[in-house]
PDB file of N, CA and C in Angstrom:
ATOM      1  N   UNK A   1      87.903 -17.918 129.352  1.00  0.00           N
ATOM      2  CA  UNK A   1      87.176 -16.717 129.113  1.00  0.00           C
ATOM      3  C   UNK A   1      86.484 -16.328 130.416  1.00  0.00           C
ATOM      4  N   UNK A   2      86.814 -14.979 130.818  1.00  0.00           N
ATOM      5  CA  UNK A   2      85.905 -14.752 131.841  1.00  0.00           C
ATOM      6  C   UNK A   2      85.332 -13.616 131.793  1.00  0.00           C
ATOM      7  N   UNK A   3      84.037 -13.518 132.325  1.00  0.00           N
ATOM      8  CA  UNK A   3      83.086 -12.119 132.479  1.00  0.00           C
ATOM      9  C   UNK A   3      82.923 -11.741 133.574  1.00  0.00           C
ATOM     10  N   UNK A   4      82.694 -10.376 133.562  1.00  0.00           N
ATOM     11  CA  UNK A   4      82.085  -9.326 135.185  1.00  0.00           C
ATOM     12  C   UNK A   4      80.937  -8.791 135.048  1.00  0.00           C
ATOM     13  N   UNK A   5      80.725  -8.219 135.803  1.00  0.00           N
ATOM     14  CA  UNK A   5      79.610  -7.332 135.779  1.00  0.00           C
ATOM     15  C   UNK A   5      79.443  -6.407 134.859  1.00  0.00           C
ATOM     16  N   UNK A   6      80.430  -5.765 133.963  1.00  0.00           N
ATOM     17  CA  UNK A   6      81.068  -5.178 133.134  1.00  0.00           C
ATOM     18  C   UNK A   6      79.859  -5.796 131.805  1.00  0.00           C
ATOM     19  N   UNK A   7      80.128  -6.847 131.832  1.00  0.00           N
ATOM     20  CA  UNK A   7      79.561  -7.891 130.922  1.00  0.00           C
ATOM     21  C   UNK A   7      78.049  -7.691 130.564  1.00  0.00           C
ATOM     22  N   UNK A   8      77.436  -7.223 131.804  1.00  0.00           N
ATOM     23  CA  UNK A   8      75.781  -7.222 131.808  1.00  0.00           C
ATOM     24  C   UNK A   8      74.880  -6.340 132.290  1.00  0.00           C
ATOM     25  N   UNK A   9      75.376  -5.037 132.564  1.00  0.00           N
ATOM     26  CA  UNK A   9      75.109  -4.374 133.124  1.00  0.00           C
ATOM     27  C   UNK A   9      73.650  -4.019 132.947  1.00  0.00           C
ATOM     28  N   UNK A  10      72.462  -4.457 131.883  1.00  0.00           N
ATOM     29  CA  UNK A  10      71.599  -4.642 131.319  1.00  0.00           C
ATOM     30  C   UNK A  10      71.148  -5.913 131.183  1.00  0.00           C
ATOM     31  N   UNK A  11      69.782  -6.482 131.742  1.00  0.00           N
ATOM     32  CA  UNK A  11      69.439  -7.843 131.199  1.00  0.00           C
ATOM     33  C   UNK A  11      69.331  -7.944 129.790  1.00  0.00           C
ATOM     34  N   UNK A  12      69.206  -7.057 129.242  1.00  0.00           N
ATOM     35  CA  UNK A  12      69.241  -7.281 127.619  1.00  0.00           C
ATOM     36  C   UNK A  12      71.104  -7.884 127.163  1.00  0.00           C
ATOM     37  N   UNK A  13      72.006  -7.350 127.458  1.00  0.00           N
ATOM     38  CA  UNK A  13      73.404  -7.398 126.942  1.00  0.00           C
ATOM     39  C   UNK A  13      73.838  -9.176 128.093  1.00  0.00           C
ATOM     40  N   UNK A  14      72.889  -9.233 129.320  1.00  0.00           N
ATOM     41  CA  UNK A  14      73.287 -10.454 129.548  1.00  0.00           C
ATOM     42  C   UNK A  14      72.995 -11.554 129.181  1.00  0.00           C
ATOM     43  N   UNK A  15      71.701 -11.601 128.299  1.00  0.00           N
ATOM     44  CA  UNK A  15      71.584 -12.464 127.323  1.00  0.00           C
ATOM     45  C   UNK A  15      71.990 -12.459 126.140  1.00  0.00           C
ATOM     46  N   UNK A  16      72.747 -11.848 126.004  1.00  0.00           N
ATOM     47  CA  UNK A  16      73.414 -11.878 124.635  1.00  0.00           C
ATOM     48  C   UNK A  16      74.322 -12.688 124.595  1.00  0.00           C
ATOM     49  N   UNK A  17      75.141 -13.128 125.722  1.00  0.00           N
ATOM     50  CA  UNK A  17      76.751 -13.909 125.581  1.00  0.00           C
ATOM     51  C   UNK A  17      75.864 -14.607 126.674  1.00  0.00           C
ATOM     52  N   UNK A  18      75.966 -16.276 126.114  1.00  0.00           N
ATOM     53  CA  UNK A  18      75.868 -17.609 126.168  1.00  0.00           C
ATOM     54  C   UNK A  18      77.116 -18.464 126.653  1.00  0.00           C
ATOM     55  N   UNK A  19      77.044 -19.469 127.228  1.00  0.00           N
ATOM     56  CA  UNK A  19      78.217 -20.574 127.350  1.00  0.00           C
ATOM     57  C   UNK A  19      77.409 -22.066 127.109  1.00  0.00           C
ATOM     58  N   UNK A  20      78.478 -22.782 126.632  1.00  0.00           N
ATOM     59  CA  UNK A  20      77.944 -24.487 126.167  1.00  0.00           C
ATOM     60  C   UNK A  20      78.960 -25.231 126.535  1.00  0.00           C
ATOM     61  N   UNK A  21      78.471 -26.382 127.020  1.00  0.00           N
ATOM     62  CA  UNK A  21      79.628 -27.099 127.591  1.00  0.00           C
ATOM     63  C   UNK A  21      78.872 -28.911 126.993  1.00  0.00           C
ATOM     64  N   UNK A  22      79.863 -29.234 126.285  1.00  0.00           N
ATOM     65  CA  UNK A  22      79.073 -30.844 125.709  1.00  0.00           C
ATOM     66  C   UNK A  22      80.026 -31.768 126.446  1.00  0.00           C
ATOM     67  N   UNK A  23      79.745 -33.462 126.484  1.00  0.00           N
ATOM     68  CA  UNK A  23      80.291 -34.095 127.033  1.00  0.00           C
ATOM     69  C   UNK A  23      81.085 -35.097 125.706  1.00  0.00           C
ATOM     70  N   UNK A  24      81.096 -34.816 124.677  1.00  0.00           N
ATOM     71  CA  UNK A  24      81.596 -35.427 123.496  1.00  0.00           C
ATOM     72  C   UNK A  24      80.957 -36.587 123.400  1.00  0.00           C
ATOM     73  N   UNK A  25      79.569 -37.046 123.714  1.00  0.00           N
ATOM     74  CA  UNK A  25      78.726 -38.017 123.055  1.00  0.00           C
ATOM     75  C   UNK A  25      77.354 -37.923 123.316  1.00  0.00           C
ATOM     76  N   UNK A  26      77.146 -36.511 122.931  1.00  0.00           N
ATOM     77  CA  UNK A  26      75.555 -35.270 122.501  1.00  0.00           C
ATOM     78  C   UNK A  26      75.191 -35.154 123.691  1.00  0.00           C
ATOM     79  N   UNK A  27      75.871 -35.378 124.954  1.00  0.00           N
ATOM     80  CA  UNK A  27      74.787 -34.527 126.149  1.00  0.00           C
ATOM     81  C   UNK A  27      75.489 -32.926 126.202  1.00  0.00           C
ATOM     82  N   UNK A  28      74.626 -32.101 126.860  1.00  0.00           N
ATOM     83  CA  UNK A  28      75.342 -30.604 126.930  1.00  0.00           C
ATOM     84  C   UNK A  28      74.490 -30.245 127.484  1.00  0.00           C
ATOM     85  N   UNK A  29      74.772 -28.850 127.696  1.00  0.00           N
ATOM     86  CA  UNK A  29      74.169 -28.165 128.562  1.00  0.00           C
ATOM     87  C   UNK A  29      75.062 -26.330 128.467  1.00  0.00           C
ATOM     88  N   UNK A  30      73.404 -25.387 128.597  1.00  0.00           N
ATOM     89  CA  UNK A  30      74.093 -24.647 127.849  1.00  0.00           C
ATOM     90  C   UNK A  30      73.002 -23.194 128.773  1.00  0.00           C
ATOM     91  N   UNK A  31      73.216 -22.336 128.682  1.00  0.00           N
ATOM     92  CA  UNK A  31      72.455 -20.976 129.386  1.00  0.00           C
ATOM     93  C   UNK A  31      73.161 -20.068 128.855  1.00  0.00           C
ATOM     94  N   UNK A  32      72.742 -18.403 129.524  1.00  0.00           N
ATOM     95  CA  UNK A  32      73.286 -17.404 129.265  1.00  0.00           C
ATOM     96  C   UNK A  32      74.276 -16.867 130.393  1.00  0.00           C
ATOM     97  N   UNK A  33      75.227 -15.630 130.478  1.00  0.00           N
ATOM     98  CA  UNK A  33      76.017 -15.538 131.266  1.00  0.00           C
ATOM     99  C   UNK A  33      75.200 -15.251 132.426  1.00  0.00           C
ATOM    100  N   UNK A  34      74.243 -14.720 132.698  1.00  0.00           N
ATOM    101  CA  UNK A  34      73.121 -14.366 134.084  1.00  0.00           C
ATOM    102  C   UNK A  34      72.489 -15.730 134.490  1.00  0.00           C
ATOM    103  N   UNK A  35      72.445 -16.444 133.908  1.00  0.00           N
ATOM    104  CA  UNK A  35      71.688 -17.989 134.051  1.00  0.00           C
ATOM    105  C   UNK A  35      70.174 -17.928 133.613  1.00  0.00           C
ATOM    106  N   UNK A  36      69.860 -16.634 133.045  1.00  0.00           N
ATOM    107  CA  UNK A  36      68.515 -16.721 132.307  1.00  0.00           C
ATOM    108  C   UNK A  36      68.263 -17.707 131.099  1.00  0.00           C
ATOM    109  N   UNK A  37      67.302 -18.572 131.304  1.00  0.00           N
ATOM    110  CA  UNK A  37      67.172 -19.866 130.184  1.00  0.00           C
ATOM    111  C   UNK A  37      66.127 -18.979 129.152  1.00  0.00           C
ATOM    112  N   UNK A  38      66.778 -18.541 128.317  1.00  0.00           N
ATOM    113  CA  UNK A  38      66.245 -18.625 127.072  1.00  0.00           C
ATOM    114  C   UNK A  38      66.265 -19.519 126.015  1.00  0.00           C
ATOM    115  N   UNK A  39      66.473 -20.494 125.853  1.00  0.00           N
ATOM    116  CA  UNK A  39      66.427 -21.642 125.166  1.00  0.00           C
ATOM    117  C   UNK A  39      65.622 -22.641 125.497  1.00  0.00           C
ATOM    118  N   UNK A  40      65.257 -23.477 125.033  1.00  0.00           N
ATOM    119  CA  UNK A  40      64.850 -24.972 125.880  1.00  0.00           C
ATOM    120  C   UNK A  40      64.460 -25.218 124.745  1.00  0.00           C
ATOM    121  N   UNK A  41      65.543 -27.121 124.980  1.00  0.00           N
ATOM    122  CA  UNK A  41      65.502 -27.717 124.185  1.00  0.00           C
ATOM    123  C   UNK A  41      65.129 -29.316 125.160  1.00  0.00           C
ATOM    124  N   UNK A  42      64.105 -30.413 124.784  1.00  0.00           N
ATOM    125  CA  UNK A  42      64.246 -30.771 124.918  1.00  0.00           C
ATOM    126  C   UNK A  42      63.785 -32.462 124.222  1.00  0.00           C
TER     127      UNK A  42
END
């Protein structure tokens, strides 16, 4: 899957679409397509 600029042209619409990436034994790691951390989990 890939995104452009197309994607975000608004900080609002670039936090909308997220990516997650796990290591298959619960570590992960995860942001939005701009790299704005709206989440935190820890």
């Amino acid at each position: 899957m890939n995104f452009g600029k197309s994607n975000w042209r608004t900080y609002e619409q670039g936090i909308q679409k997220e990516w997650l990436l796990t290591n298959g034994i619960g570590g992960f790691a995860s942001s939005t397509i701009i790299g704005a951390n709206t989440r935190r989990y820890h």
